[in-house]
PDB file of N, CA and C in Angstrom:
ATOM      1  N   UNK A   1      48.144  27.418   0.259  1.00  0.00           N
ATOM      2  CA  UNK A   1      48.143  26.009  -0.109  1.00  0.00           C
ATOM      3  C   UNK A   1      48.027  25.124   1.119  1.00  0.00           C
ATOM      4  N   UNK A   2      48.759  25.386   2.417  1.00  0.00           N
ATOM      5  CA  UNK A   2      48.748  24.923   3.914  1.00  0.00           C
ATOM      6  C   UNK A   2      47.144  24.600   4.331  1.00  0.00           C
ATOM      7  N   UNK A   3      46.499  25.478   4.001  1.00  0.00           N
ATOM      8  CA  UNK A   3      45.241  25.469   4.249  1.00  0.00           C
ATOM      9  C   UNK A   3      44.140  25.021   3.293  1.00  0.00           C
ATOM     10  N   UNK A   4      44.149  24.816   2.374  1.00  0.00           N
ATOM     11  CA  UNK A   4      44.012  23.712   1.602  1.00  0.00           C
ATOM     12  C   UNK A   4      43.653  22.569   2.171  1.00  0.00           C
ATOM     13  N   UNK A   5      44.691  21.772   1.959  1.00  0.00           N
ATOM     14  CA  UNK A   5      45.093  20.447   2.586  1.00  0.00           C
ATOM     15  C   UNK A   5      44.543  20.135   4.219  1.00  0.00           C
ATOM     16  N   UNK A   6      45.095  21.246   4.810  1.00  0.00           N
ATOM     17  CA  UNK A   6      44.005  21.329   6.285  1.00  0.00           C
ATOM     18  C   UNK A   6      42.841  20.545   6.017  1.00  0.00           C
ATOM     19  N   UNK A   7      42.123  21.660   5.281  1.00  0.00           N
ATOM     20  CA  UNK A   7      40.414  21.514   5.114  1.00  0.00           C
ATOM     21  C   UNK A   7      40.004  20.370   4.855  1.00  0.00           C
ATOM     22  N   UNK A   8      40.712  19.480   3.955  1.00  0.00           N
ATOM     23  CA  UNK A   8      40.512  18.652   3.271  1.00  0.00           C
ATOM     24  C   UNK A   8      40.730  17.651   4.674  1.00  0.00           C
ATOM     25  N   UNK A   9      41.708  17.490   4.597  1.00  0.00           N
ATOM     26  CA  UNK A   9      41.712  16.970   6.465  1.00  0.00           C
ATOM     27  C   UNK A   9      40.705  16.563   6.811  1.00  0.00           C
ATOM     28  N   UNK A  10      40.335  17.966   7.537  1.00  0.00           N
ATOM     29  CA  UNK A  10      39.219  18.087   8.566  1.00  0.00           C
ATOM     30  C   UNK A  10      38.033  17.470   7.676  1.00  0.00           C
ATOM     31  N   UNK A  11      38.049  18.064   6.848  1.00  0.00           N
ATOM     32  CA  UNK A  11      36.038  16.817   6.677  1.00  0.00           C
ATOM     33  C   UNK A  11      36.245  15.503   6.407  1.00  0.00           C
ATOM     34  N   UNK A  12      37.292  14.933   6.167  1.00  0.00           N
ATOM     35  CA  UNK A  12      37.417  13.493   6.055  1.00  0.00           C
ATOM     36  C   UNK A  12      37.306  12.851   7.497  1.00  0.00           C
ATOM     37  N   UNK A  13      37.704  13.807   8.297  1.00  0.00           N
ATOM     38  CA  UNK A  13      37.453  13.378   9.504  1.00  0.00           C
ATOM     39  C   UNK A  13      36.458  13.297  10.840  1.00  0.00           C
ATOM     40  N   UNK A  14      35.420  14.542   9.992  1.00  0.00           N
ATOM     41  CA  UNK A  14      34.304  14.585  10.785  1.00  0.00           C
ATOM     42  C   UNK A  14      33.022  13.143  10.501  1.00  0.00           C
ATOM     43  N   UNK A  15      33.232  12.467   9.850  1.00  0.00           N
ATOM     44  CA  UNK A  15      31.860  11.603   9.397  1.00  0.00           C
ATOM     45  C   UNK A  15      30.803  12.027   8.295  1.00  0.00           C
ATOM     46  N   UNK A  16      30.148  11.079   8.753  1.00  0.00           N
ATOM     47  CA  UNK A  16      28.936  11.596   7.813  1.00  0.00           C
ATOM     48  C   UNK A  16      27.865  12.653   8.136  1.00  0.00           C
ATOM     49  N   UNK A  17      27.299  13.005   7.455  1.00  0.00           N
ATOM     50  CA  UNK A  17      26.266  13.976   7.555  1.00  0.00           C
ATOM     51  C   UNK A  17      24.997  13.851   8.247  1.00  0.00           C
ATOM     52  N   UNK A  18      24.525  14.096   9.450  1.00  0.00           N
ATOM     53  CA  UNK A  18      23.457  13.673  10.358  1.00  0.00           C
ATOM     54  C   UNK A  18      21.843  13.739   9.132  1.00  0.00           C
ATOM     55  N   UNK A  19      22.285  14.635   8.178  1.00  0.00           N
ATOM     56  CA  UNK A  19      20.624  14.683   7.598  1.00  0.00           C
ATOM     57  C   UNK A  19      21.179  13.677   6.697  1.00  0.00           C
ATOM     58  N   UNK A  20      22.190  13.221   6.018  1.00  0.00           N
ATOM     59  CA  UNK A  20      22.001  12.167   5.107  1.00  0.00           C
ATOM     60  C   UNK A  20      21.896  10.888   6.060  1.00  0.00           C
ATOM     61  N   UNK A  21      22.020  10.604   7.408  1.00  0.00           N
ATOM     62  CA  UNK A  21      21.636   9.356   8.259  1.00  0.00           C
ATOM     63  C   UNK A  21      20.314   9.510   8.394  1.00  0.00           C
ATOM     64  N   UNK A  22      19.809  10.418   8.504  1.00  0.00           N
ATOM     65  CA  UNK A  22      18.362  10.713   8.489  1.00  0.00           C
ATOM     66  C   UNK A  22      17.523   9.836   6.988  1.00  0.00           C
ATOM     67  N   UNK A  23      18.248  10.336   6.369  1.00  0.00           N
ATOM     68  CA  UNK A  23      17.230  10.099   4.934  1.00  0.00           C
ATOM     69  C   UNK A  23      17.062   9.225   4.670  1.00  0.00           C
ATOM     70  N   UNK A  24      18.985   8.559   5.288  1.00  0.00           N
ATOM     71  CA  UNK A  24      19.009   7.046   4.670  1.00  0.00           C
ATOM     72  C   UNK A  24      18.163   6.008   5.395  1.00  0.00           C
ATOM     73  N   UNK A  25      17.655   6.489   7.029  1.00  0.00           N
ATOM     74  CA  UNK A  25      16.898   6.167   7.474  1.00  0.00           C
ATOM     75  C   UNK A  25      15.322   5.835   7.173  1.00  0.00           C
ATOM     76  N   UNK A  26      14.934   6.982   6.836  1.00  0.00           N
ATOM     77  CA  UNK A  26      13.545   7.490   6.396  1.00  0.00           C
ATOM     78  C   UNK A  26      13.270   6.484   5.235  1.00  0.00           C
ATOM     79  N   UNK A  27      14.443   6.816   4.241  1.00  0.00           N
ATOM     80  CA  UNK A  27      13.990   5.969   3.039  1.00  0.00           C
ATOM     81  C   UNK A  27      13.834   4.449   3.518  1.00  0.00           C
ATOM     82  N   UNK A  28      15.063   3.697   3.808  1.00  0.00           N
ATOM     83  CA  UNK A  28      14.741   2.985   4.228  1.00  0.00           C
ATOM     84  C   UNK A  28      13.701   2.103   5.149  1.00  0.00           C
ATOM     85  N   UNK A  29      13.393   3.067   5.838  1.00  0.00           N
ATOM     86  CA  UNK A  29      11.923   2.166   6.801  1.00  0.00           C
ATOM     87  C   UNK A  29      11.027   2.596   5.672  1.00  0.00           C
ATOM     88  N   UNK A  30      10.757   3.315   4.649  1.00  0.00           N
ATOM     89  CA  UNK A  30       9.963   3.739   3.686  1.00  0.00           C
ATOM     90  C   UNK A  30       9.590   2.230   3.115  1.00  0.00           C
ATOM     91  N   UNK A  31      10.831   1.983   2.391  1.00  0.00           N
ATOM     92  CA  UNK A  31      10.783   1.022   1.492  1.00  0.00           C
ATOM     93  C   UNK A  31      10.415  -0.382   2.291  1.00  0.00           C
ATOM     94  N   UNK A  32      11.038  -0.859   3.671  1.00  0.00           N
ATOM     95  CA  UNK A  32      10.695  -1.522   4.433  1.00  0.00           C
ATOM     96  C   UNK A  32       8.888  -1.750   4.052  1.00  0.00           C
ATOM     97  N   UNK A  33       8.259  -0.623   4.680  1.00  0.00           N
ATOM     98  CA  UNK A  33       7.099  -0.437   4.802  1.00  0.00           C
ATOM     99  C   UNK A  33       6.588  -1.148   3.271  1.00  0.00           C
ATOM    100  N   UNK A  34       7.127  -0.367   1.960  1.00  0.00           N
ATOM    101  CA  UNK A  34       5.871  -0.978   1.215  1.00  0.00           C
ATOM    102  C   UNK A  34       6.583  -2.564   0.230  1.00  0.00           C
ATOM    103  N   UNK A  35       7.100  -2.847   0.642  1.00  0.00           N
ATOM    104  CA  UNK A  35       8.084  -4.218   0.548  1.00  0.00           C
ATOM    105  C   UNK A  35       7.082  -5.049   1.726  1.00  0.00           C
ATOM    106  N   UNK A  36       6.781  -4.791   2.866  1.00  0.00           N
ATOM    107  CA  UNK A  36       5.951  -5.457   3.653  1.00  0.00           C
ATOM    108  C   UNK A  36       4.823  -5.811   3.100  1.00  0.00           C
ATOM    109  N   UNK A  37       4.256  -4.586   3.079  1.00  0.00           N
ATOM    110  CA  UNK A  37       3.120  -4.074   2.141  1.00  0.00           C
ATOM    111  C   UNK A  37       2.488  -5.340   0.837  1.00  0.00           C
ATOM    112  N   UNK A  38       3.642  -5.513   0.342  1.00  0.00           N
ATOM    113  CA  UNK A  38       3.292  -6.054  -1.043  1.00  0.00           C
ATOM    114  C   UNK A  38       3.508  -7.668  -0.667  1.00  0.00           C
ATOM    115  N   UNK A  39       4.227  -7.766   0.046  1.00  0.00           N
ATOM    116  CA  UNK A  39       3.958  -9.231   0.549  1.00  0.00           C
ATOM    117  C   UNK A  39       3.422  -9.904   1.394  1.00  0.00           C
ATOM    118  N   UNK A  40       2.611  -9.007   1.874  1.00  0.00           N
ATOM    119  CA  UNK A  40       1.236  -9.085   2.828  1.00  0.00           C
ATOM    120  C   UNK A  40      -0.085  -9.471   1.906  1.00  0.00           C
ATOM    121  N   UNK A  41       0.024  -8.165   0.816  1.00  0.00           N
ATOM    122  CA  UNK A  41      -0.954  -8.301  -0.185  1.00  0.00           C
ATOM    123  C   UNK A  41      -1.093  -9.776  -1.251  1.00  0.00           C
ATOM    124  N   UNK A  42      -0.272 -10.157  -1.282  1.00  0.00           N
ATOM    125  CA  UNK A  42       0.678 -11.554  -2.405  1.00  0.00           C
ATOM    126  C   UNK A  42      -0.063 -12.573  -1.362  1.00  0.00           C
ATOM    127  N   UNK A  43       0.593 -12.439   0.055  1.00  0.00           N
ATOM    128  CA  UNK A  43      -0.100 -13.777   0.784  1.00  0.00           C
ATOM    129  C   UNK A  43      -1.336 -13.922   0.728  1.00  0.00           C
ATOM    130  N   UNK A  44      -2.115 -12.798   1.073  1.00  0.00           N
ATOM    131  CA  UNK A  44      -3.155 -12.632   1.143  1.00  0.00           C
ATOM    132  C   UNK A  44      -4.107 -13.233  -0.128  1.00  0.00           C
ATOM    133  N   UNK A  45      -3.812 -12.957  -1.275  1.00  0.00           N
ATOM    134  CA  UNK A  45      -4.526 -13.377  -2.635  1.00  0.00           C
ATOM    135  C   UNK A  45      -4.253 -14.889  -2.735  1.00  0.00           C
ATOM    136  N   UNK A  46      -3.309 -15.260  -2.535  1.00  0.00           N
ATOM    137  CA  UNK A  46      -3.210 -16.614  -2.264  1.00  0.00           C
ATOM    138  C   UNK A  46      -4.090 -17.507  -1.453  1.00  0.00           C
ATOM    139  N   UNK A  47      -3.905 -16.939   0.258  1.00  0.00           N
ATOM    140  CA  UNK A  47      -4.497 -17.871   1.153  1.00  0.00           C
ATOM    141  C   UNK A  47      -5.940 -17.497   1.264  1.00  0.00           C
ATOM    142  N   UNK A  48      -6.108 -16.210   0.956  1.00  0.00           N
ATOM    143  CA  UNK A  48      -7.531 -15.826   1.504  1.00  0.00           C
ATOM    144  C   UNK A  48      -8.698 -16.058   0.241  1.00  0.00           C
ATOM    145  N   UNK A  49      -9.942 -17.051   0.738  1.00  0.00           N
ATOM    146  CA  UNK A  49     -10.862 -17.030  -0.695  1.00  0.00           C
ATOM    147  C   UNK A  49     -11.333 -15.329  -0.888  1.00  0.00           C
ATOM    148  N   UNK A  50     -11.910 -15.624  -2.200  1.00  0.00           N
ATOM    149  CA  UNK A  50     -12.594 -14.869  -2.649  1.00  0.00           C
ATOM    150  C   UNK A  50     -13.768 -14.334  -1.901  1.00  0.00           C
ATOM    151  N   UNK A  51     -14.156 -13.043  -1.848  1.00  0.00           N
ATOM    152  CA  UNK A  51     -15.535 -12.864  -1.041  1.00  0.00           C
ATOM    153  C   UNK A  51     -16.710 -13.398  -1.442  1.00  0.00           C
ATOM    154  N   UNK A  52     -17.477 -13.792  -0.841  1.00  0.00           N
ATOM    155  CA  UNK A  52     -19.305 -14.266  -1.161  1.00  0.00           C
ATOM    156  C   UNK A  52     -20.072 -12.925  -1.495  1.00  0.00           C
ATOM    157  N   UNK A  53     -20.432 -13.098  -2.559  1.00  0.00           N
ATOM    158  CA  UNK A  53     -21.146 -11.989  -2.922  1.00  0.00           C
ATOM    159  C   UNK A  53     -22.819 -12.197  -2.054  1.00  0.00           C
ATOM    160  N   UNK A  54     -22.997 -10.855  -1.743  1.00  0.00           N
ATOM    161  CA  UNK A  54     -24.563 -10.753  -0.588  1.00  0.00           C
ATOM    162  C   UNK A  54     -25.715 -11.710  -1.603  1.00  0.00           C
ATOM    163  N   UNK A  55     -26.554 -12.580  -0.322  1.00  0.00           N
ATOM    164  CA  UNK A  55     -27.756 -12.689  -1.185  1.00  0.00           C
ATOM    165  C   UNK A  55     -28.649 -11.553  -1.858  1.00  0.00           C
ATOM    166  N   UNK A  56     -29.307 -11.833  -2.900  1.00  0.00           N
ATOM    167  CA  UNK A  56     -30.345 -10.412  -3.394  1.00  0.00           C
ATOM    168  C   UNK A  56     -31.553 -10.758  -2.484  1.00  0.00           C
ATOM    169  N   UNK A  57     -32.214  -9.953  -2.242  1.00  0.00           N
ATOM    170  CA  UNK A  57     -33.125 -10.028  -1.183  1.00  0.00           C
ATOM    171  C   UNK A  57     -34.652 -10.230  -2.401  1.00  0.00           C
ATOM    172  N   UNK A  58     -35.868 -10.890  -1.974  1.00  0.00           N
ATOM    173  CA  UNK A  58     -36.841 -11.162  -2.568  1.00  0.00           C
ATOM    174  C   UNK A  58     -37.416  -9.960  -3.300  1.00  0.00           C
ATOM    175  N   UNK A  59     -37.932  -8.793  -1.945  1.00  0.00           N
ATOM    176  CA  UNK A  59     -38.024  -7.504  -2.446  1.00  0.00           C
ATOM    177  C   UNK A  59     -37.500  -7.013  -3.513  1.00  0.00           C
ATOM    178  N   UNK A  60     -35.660  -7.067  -4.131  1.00  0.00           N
ATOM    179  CA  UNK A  60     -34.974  -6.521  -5.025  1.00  0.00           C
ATOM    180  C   UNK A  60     -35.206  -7.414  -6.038  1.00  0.00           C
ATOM    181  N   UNK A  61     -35.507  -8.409  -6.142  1.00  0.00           N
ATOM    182  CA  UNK A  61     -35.865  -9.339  -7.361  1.00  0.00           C
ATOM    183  C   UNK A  61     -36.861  -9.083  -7.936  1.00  0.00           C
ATOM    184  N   UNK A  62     -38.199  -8.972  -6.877  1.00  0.00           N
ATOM    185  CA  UNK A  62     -39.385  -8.241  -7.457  1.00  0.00           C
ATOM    186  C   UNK A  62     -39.427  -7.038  -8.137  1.00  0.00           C
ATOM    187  N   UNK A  63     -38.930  -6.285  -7.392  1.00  0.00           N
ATOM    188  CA  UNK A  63     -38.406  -4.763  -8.315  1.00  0.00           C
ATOM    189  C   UNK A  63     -38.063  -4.558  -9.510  1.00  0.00           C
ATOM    190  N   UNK A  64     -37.045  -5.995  -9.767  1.00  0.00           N
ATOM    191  CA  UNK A  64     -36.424  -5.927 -11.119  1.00  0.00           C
ATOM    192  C   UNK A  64     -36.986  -6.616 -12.076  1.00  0.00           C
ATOM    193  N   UNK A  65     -38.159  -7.302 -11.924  1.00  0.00           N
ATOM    194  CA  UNK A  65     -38.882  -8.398 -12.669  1.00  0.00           C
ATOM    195  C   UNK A  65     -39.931  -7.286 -13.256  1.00  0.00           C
ATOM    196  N   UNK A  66     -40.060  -6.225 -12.255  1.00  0.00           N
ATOM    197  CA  UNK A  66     -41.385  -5.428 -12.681  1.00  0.00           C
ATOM    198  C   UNK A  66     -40.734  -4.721 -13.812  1.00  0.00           C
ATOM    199  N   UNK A  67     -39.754  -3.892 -13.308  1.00  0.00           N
ATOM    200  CA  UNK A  67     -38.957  -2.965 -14.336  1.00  0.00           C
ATOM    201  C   UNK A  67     -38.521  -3.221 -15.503  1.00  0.00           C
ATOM    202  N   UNK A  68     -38.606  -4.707 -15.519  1.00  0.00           N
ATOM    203  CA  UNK A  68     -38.471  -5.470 -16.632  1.00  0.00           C
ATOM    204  C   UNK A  68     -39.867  -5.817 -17.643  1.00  0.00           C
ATOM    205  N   UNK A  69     -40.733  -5.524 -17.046  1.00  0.00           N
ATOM    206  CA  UNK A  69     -42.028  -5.970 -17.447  1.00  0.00           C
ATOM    207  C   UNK A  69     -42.829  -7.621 -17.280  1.00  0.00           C
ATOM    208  N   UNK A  70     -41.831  -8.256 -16.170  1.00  0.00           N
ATOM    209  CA  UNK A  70     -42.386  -9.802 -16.235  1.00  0.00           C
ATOM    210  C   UNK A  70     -42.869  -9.320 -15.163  1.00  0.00           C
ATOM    211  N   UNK A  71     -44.212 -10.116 -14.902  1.00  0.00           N
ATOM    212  CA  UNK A  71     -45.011 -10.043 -13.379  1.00  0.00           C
ATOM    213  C   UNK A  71     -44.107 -11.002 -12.458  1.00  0.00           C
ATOM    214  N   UNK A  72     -44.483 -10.288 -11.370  1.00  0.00           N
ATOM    215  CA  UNK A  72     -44.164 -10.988 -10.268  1.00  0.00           C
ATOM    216  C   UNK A  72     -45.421 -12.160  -9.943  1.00  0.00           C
ATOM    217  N   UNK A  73     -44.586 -13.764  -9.471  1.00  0.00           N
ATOM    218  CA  UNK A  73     -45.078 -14.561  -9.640  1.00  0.00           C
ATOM    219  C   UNK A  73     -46.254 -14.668  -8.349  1.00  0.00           C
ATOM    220  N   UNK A  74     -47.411 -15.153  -8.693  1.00  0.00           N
ATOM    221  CA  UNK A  74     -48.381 -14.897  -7.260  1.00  0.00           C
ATOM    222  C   UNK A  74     -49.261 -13.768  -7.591  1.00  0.00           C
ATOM    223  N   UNK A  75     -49.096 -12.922  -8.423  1.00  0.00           N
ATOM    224  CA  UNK A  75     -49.651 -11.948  -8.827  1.00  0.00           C
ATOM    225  C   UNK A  75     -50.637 -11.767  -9.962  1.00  0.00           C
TER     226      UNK A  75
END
């Protein structure tokens, strides 16, 4: 029974567990990370416009006028 109570002792007195400081670490800068993440993304949709979609180039218009069956104009 002496020894018992010892034991019980002793781990109350050693601390915590180096791999659970670890994890709690890990997780934490984890969550850090995509908590950043998402309010980077949030600002972003806000401040930043929308992209400009590319001009179509003359060439690709012609292409599609043919494939379509309307002549190309000039022709």
């Amino acid at each position: 029974m002496a020894d018992d109570t010892d034991f019980v002792k002793d781990s109350g007195s050693k601390g915590f567990n180096p791999a659970l400081i670890v994890l709690i670490v890990v997780v934490g800068l984890l969550l850090t990370f995509l908590i950043g993440n998402y309010v980077l993304y949030t600002y972003a949709q806000k401040t930043i416009p929308p992209r400009k979609k590319k001009p179509v180039s003359k060439k690709k218009l012609k292409k599609e006028r043919l494939k379509q069956g309307v002549s190309a104009p000039g022709e």
